[in-house]
PDB file of N, CA and C in Angstrom:
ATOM      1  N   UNK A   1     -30.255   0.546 -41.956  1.00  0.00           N
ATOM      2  CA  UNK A   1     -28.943   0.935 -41.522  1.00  0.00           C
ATOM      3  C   UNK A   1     -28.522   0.008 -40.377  1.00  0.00           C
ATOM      4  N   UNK A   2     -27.252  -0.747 -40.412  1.00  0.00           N
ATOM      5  CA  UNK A   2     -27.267  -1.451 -39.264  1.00  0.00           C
ATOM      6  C   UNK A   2     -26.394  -0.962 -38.155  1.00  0.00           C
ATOM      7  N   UNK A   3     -26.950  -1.308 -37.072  1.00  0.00           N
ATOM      8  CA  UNK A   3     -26.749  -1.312 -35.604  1.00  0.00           C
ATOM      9  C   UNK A   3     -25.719  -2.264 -34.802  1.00  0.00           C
ATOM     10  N   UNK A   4     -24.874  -2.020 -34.189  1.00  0.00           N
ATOM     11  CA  UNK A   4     -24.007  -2.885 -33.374  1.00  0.00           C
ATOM     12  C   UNK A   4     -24.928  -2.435 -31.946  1.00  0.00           C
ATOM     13  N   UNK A   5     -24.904  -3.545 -31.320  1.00  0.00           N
ATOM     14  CA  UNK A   5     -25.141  -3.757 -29.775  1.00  0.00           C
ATOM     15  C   UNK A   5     -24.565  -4.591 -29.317  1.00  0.00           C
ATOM     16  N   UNK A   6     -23.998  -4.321 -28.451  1.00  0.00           N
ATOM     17  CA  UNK A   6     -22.957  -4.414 -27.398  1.00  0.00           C
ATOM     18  C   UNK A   6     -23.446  -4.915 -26.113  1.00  0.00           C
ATOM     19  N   UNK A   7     -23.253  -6.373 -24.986  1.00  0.00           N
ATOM     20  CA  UNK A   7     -23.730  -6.091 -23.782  1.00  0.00           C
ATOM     21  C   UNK A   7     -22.186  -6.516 -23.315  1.00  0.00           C
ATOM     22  N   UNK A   8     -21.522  -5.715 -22.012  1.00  0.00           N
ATOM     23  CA  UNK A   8     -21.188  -6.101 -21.700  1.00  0.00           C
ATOM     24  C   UNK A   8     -21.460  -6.576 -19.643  1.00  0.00           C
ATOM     25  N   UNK A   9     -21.000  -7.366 -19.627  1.00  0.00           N
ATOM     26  CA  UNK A   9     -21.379  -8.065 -18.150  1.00  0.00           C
ATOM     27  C   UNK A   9     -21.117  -7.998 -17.056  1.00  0.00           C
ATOM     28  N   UNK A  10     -21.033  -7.248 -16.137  1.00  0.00           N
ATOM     29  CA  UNK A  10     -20.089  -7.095 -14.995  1.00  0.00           C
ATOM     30  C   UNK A  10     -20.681  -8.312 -13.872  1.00  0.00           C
ATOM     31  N   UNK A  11     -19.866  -8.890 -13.136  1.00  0.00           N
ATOM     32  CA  UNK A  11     -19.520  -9.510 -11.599  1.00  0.00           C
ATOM     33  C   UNK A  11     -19.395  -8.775 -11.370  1.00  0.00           C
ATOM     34  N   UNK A  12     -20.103  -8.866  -9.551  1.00  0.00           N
ATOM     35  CA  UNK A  12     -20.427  -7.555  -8.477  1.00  0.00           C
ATOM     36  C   UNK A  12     -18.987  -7.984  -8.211  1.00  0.00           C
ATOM     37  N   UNK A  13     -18.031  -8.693  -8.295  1.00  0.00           N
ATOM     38  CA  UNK A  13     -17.113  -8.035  -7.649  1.00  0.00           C
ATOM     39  C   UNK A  13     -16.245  -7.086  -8.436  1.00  0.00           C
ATOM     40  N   UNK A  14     -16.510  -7.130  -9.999  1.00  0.00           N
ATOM     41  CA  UNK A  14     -16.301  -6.309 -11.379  1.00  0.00           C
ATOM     42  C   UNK A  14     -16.691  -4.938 -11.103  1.00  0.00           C
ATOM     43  N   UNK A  15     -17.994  -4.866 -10.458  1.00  0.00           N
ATOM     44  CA  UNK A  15     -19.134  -3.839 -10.240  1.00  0.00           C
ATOM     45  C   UNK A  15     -18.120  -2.752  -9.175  1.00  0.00           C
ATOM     46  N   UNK A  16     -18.068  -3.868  -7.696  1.00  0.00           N
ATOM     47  CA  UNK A  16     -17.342  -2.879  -6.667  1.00  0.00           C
ATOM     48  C   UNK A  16     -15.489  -2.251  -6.861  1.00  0.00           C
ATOM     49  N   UNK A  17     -15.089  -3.019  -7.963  1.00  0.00           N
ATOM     50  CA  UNK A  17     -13.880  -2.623  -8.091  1.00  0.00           C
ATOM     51  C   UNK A  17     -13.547  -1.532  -8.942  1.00  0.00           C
ATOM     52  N   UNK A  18     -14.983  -1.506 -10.028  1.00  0.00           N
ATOM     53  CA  UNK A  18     -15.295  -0.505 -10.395  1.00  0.00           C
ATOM     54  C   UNK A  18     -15.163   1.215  -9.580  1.00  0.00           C
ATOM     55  N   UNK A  19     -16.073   0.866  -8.517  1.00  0.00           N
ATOM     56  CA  UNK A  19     -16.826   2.082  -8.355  1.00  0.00           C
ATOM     57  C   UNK A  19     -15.790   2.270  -7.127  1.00  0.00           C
ATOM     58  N   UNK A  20     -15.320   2.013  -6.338  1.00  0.00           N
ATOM     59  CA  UNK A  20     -14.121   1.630  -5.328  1.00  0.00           C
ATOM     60  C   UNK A  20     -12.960   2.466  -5.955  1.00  0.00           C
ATOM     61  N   UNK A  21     -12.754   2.086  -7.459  1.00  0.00           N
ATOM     62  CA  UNK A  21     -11.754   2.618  -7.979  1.00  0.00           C
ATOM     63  C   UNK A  21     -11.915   4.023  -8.487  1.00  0.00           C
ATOM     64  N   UNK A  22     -13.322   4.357  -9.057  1.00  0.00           N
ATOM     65  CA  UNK A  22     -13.519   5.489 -10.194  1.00  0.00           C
ATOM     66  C   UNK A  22     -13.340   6.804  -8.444  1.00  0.00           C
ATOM     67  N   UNK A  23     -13.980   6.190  -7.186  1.00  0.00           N
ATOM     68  CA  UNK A  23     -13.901   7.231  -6.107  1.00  0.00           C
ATOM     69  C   UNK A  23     -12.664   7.547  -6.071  1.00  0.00           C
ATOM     70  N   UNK A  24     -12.197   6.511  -5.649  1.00  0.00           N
ATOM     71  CA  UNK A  24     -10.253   6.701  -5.512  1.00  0.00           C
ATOM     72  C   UNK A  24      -9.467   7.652  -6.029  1.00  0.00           C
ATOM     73  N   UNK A  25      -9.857   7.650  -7.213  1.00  0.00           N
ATOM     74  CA  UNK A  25      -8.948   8.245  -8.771  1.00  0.00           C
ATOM     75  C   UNK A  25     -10.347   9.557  -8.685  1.00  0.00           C
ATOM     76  N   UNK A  26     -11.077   9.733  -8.306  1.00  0.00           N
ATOM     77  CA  UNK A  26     -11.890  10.948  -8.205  1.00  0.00           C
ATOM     78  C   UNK A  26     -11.518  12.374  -7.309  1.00  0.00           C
ATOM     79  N   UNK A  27     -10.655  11.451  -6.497  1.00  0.00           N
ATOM     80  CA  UNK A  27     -10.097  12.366  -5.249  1.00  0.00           C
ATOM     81  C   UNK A  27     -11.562  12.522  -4.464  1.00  0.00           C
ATOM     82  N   UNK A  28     -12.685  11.527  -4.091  1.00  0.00           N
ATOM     83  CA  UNK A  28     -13.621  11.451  -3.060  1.00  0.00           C
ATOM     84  C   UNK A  28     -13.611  10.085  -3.046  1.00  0.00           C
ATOM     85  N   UNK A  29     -12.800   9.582  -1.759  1.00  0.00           N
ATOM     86  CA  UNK A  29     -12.618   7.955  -1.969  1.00  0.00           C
ATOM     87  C   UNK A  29     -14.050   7.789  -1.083  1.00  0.00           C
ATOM     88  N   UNK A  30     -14.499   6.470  -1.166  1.00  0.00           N
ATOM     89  CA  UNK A  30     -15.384   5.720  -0.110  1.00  0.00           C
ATOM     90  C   UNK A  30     -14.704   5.721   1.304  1.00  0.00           C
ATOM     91  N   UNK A  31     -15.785   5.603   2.364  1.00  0.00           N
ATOM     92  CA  UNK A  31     -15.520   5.643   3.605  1.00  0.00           C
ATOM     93  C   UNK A  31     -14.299   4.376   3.792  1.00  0.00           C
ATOM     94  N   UNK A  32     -13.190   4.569   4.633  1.00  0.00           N
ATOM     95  CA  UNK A  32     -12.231   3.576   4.984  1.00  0.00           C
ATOM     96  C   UNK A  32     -13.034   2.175   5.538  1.00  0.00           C
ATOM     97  N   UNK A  33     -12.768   1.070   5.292  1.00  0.00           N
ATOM     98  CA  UNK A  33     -13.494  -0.093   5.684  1.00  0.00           C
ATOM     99  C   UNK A  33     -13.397  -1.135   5.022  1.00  0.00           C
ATOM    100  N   UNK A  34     -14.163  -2.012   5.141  1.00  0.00           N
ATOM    101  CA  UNK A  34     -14.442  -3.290   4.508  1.00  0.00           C
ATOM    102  C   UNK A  34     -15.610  -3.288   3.731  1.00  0.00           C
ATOM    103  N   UNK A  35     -15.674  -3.674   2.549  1.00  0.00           N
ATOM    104  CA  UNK A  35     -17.199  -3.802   1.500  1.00  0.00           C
ATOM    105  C   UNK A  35     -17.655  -4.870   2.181  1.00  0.00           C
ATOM    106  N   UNK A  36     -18.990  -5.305   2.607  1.00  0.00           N
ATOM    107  CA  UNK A  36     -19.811  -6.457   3.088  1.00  0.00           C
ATOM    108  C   UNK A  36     -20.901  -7.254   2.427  1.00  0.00           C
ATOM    109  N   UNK A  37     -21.026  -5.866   1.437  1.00  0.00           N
ATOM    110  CA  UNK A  37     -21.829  -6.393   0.292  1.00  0.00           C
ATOM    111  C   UNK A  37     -22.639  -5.266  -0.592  1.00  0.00           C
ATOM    112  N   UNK A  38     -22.883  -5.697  -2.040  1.00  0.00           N
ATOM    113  CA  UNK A  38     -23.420  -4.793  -2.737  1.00  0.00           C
ATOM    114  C   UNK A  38     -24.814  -5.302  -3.169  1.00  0.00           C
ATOM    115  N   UNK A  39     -25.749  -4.205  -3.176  1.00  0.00           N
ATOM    116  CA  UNK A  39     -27.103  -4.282  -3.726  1.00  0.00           C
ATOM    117  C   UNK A  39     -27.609  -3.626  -5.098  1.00  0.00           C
ATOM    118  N   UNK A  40     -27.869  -4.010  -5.385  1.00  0.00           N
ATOM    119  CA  UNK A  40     -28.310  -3.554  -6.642  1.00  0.00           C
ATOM    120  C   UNK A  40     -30.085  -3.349  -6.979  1.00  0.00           C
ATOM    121  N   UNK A  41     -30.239  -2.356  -7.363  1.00  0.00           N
ATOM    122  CA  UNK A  41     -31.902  -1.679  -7.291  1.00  0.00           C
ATOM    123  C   UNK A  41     -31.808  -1.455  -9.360  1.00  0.00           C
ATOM    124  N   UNK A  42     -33.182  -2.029  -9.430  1.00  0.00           N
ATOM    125  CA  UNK A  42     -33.429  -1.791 -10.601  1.00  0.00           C
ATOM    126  C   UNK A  42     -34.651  -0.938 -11.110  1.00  0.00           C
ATOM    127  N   UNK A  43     -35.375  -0.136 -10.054  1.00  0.00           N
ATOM    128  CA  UNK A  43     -36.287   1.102 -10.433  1.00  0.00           C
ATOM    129  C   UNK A  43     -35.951   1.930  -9.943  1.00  0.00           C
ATOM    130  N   UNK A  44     -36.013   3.039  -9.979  1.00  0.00           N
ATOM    131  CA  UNK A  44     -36.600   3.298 -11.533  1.00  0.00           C
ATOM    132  C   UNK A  44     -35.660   3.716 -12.654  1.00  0.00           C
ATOM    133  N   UNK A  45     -34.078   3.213 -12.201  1.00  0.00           N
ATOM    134  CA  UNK A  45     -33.367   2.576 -13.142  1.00  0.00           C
ATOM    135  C   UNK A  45     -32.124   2.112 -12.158  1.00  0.00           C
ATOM    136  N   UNK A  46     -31.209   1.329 -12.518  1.00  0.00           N
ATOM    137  CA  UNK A  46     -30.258   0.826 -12.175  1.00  0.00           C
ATOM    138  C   UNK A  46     -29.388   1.315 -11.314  1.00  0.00           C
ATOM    139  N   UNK A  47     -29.189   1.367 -10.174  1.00  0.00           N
ATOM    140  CA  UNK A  47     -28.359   1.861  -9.425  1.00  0.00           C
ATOM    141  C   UNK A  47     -27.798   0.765  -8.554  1.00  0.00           C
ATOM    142  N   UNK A  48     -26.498   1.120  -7.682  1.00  0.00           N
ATOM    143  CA  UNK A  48     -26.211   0.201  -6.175  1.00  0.00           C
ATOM    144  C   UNK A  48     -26.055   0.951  -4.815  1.00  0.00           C
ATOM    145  N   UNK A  49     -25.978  -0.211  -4.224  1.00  0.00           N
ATOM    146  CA  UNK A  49     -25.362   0.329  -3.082  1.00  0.00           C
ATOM    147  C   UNK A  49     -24.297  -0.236  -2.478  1.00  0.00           C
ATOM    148  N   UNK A  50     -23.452  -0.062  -2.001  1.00  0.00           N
ATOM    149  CA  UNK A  50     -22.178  -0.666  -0.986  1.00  0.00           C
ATOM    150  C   UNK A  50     -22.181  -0.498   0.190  1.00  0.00           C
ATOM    151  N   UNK A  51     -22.334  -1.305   0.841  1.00  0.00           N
ATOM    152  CA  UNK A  51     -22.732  -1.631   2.555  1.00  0.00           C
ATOM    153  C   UNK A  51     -21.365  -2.199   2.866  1.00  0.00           C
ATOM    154  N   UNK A  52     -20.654  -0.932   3.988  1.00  0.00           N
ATOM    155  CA  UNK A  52     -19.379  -0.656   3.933  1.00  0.00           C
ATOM    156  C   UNK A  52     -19.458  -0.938   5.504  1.00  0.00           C
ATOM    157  N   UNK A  53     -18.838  -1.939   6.047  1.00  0.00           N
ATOM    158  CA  UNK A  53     -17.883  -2.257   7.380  1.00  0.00           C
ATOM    159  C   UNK A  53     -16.797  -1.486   7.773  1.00  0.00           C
ATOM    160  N   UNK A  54     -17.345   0.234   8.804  1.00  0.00           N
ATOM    161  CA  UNK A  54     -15.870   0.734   9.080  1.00  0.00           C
ATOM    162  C   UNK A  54     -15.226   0.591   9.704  1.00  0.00           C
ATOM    163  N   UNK A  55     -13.654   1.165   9.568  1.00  0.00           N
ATOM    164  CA  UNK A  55     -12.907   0.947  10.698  1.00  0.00           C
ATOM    165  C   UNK A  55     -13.425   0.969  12.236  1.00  0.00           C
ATOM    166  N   UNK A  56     -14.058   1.688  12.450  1.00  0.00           N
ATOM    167  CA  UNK A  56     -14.806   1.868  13.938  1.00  0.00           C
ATOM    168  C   UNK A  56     -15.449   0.669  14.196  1.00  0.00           C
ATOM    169  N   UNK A  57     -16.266   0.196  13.655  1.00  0.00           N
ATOM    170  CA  UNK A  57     -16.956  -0.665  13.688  1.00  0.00           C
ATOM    171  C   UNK A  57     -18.450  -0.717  13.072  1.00  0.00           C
ATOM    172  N   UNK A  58     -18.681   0.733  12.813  1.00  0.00           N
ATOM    173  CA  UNK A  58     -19.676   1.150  12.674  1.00  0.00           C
ATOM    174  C   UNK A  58     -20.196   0.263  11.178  1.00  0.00           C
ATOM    175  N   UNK A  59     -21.300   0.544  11.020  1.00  0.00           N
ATOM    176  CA  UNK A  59     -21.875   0.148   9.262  1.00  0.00           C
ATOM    177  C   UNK A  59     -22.157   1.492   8.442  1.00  0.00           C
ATOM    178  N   UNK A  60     -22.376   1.574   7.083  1.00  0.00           N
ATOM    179  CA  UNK A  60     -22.312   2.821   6.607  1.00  0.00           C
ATOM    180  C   UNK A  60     -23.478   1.913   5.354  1.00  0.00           C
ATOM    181  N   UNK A  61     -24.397   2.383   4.396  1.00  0.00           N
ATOM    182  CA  UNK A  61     -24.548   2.197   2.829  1.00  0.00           C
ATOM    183  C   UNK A  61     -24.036   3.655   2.058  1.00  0.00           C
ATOM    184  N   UNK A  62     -23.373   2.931   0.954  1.00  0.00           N
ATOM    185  CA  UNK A  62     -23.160   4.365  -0.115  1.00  0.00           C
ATOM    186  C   UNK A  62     -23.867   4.030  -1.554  1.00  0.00           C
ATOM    187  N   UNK A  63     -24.657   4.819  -1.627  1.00  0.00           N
ATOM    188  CA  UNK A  63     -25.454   4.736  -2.768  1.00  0.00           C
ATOM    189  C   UNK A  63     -24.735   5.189  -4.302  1.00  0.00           C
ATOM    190  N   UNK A  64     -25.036   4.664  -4.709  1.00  0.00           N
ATOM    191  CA  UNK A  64     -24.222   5.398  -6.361  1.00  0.00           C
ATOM    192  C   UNK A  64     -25.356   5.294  -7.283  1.00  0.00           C
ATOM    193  N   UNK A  65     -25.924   6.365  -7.575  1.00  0.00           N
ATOM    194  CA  UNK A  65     -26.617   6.577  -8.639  1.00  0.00           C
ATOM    195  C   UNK A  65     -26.300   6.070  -9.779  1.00  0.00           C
ATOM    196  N   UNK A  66     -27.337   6.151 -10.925  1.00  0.00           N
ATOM    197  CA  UNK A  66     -26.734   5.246 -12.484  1.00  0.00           C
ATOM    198  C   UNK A  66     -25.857   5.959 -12.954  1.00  0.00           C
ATOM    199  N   UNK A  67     -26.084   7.761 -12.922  1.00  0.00           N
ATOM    200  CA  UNK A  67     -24.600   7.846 -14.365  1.00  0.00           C
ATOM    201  C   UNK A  67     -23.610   7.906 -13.564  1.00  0.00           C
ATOM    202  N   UNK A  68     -23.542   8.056 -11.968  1.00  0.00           N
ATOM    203  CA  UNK A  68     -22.280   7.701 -11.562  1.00  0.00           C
ATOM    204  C   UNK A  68     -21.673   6.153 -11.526  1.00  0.00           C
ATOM    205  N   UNK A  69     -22.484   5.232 -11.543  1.00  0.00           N
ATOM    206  CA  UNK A  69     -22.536   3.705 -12.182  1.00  0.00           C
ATOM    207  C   UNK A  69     -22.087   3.210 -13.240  1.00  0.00           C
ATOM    208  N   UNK A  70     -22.701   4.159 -14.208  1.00  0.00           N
ATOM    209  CA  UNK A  70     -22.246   4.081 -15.356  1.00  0.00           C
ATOM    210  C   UNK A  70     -21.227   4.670 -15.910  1.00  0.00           C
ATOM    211  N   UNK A  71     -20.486   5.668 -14.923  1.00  0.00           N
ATOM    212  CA  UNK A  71     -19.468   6.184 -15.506  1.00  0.00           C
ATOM    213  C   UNK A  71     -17.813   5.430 -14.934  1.00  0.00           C
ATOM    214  N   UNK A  72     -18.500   5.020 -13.367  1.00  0.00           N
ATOM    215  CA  UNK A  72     -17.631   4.009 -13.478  1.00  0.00           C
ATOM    216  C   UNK A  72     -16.903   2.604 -13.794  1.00  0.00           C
ATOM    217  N   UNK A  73     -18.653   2.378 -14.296  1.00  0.00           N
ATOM    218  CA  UNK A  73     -18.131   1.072 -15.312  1.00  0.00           C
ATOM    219  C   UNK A  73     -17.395   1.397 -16.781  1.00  0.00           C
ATOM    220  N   UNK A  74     -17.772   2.620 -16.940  1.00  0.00           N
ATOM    221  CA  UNK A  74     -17.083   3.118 -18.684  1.00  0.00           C
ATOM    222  C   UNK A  74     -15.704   3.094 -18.308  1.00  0.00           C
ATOM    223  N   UNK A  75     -15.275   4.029 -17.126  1.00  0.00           N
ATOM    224  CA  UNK A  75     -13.749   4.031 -16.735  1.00  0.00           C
ATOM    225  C   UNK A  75     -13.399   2.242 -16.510  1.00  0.00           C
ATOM    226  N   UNK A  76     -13.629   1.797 -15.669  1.00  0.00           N
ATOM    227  CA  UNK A  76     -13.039   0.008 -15.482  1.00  0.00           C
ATOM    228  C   UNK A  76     -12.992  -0.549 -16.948  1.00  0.00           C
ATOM    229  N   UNK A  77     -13.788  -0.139 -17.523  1.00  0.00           N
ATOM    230  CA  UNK A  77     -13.456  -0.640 -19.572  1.00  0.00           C
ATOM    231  C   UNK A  77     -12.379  -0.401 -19.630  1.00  0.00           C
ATOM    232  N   UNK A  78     -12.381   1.079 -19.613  1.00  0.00           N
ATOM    233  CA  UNK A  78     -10.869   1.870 -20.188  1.00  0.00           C
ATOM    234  C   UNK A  78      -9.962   1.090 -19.738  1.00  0.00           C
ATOM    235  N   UNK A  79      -9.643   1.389 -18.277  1.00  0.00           N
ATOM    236  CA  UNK A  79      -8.396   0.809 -17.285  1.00  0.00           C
ATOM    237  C   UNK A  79      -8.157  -0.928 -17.893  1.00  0.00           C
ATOM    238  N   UNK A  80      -9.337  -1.731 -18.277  1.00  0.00           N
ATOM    239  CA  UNK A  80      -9.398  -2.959 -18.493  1.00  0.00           C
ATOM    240  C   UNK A  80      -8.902  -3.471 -19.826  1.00  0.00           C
ATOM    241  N   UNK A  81      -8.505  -1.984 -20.875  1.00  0.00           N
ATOM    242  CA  UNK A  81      -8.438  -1.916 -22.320  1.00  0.00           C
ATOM    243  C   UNK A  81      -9.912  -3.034 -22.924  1.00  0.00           C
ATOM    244  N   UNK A  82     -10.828  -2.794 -22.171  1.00  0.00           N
ATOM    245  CA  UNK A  82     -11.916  -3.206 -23.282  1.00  0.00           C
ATOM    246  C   UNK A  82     -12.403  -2.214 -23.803  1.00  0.00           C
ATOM    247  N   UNK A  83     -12.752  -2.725 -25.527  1.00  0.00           N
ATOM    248  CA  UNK A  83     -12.919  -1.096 -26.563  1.00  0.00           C
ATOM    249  C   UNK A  83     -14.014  -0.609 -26.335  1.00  0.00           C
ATOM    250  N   UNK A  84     -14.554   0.351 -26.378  1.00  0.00           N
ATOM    251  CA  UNK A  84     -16.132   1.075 -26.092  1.00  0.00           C
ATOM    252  C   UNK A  84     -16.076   2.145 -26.968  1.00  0.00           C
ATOM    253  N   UNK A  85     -16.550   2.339 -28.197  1.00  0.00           N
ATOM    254  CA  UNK A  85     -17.005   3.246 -29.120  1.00  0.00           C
ATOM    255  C   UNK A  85     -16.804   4.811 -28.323  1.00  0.00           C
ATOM    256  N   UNK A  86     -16.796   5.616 -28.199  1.00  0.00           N
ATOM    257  CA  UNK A  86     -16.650   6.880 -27.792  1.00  0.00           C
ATOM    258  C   UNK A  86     -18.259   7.621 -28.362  1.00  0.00           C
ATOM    259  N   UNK A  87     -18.700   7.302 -29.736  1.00  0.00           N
ATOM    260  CA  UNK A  87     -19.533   7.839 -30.108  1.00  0.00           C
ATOM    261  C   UNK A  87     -20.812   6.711 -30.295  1.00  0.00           C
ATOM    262  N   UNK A  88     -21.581   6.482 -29.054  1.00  0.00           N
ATOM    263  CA  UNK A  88     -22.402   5.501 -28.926  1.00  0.00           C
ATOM    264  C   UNK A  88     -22.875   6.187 -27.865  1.00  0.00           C
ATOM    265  N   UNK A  89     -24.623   5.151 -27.926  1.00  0.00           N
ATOM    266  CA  UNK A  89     -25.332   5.352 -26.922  1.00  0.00           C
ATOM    267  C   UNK A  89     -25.299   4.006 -25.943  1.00  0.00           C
ATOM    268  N   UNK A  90     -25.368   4.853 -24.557  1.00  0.00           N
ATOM    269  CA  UNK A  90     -25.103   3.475 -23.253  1.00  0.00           C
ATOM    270  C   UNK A  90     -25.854   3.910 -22.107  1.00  0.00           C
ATOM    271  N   UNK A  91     -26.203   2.453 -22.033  1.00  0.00           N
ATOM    272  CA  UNK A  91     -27.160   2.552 -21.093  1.00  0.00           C
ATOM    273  C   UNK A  91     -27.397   1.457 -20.087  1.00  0.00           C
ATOM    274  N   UNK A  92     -27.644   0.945 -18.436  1.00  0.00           N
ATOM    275  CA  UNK A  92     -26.939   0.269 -17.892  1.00  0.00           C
ATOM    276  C   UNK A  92     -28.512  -0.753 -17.731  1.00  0.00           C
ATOM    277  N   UNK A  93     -28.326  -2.044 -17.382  1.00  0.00           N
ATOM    278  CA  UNK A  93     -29.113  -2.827 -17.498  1.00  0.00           C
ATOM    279  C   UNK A  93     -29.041  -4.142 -16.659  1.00  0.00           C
ATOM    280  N   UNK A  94     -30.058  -4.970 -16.478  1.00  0.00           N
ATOM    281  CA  UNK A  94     -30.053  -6.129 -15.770  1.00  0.00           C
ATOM    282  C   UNK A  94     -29.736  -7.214 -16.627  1.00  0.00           C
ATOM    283  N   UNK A  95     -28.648  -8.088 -16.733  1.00  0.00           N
ATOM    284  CA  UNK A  95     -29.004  -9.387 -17.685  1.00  0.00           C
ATOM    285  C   UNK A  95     -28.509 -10.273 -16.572  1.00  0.00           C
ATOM    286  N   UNK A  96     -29.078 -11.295 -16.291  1.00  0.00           N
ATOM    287  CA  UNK A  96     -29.224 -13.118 -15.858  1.00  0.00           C
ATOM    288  C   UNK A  96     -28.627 -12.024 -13.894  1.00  0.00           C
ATOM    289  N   UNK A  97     -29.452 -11.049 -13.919  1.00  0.00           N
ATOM    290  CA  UNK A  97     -28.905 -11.019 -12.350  1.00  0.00           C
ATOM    291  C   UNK A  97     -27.532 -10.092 -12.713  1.00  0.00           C
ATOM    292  N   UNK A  98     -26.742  -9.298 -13.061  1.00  0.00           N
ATOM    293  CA  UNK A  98     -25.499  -8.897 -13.403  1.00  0.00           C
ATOM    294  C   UNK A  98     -25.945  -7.565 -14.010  1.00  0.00           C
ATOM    295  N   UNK A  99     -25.024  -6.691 -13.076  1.00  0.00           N
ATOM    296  CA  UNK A  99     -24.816  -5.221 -14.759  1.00  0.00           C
ATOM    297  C   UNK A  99     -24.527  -5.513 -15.375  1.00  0.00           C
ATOM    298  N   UNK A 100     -25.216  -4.802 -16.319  1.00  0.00           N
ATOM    299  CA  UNK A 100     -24.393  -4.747 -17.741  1.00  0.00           C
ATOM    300  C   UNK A 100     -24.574  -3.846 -18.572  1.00  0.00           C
ATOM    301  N   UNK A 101     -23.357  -2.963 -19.122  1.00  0.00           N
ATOM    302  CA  UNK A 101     -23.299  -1.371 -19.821  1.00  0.00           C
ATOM    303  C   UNK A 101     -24.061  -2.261 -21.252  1.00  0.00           C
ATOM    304  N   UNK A 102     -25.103  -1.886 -21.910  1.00  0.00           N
ATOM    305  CA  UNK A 102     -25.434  -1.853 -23.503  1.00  0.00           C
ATOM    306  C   UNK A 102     -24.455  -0.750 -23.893  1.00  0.00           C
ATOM    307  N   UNK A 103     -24.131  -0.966 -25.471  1.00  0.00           N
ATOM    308  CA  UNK A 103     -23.951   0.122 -26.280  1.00  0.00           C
ATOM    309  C   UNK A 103     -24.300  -0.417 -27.152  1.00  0.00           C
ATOM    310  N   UNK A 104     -24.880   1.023 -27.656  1.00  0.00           N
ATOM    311  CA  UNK A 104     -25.753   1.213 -28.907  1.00  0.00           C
ATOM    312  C   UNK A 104     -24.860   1.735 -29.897  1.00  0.00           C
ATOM    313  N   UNK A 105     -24.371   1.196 -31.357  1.00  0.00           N
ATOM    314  CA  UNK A 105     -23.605   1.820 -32.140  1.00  0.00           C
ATOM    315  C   UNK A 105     -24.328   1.882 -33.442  1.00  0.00           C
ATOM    316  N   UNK A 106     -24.538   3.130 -34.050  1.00  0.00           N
ATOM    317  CA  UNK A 106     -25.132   2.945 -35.566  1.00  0.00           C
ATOM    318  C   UNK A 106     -24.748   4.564 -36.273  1.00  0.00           C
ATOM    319  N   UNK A 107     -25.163   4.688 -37.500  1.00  0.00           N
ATOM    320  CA  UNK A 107     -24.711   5.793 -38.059  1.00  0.00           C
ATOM    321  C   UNK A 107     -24.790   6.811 -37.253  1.00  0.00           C
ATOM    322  N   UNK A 108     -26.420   6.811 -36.746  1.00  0.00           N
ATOM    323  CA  UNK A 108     -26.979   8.535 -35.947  1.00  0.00           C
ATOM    324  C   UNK A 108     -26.081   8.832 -34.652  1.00  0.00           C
ATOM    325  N   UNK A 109     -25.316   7.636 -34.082  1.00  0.00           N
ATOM    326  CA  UNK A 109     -24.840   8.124 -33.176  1.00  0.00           C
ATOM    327  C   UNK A 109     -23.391   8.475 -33.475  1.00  0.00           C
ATOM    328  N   UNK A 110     -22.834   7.403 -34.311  1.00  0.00           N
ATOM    329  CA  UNK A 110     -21.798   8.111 -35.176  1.00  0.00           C
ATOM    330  C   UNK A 110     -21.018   9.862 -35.431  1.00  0.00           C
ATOM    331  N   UNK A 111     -22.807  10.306 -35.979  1.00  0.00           N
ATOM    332  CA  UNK A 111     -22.992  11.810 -35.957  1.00  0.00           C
ATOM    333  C   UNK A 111     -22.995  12.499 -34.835  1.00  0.00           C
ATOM    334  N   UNK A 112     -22.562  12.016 -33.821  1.00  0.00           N
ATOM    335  CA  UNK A 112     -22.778  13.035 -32.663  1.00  0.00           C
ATOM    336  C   UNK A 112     -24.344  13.075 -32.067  1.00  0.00           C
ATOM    337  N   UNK A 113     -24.829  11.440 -32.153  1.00  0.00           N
ATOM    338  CA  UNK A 113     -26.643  11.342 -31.781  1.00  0.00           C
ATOM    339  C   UNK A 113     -26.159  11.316 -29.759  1.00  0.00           C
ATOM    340  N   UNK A 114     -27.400  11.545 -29.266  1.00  0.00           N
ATOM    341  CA  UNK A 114     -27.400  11.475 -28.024  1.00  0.00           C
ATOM    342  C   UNK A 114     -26.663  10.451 -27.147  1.00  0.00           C
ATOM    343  N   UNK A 115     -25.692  10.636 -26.173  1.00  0.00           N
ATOM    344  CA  UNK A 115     -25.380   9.696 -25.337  1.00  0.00           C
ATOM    345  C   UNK A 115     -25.896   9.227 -23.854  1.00  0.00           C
ATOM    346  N   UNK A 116     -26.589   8.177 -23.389  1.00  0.00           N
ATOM    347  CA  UNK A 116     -27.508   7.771 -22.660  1.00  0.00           C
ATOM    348  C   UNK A 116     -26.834   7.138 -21.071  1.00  0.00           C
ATOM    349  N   UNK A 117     -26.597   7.517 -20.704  1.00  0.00           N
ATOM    350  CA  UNK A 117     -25.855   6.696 -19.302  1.00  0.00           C
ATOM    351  C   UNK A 117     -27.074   6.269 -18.688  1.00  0.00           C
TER     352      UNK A 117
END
């Protein structure tokens, strides 16, 4: 039975405009400030962080877990009109240094098979 897989690639600055945005539109924005830089942790699965310059002066990190990662890279698709199957499995990953959402597309998921953030 064949399988579509999907990678797509995010730039951290793809990454923070992402997650910058999905808070925004969440009604829990990020602390007011300047982004200074993002980190990215890959055990014991994919997550970041945003090391935020505030208004005060102060420094802050905000951590974002994967399916909140991953849910704001699914939304920046949407907003971006890139297509993403609805009935697929996804799951977030390292390629050449970069996120990147996989999707998994094949019959079983078709059927309503498990979805993986």
């Amino acid at each position: 039975m064949p399988t579509e897989i999907r990678h797509i690639i995010f730039t951290n600055e793809e990454v923070i405009r992402a997650v910058v945005d999905y808070h925004r539109r969440s009604g829990n924005p990020l602390p007011s400030g300047s982004i200074i830089r993002l980190e990215i942790q890959t055990e014991p699965q994919v997550r970041c962080a945003l090391h935020i310059g505030l208004d005060d002066g102060a420094r802050q990190v905000q951590w974002i877990d994967n399916p909140t990662l991953a849910a704001c890279l699914i939304f920046y698709c949407i907003n971006q009109r890139i297509p993403l199957p609805t009935k697929s499995a996804k799951q977030l990953h390292m390629m050449n240094d970069k996120v990147t959402l996989v999707v998994h597309k094949n019959a079983q998921t078709d059927r309503g098979g498990a979805r993986v953030a």
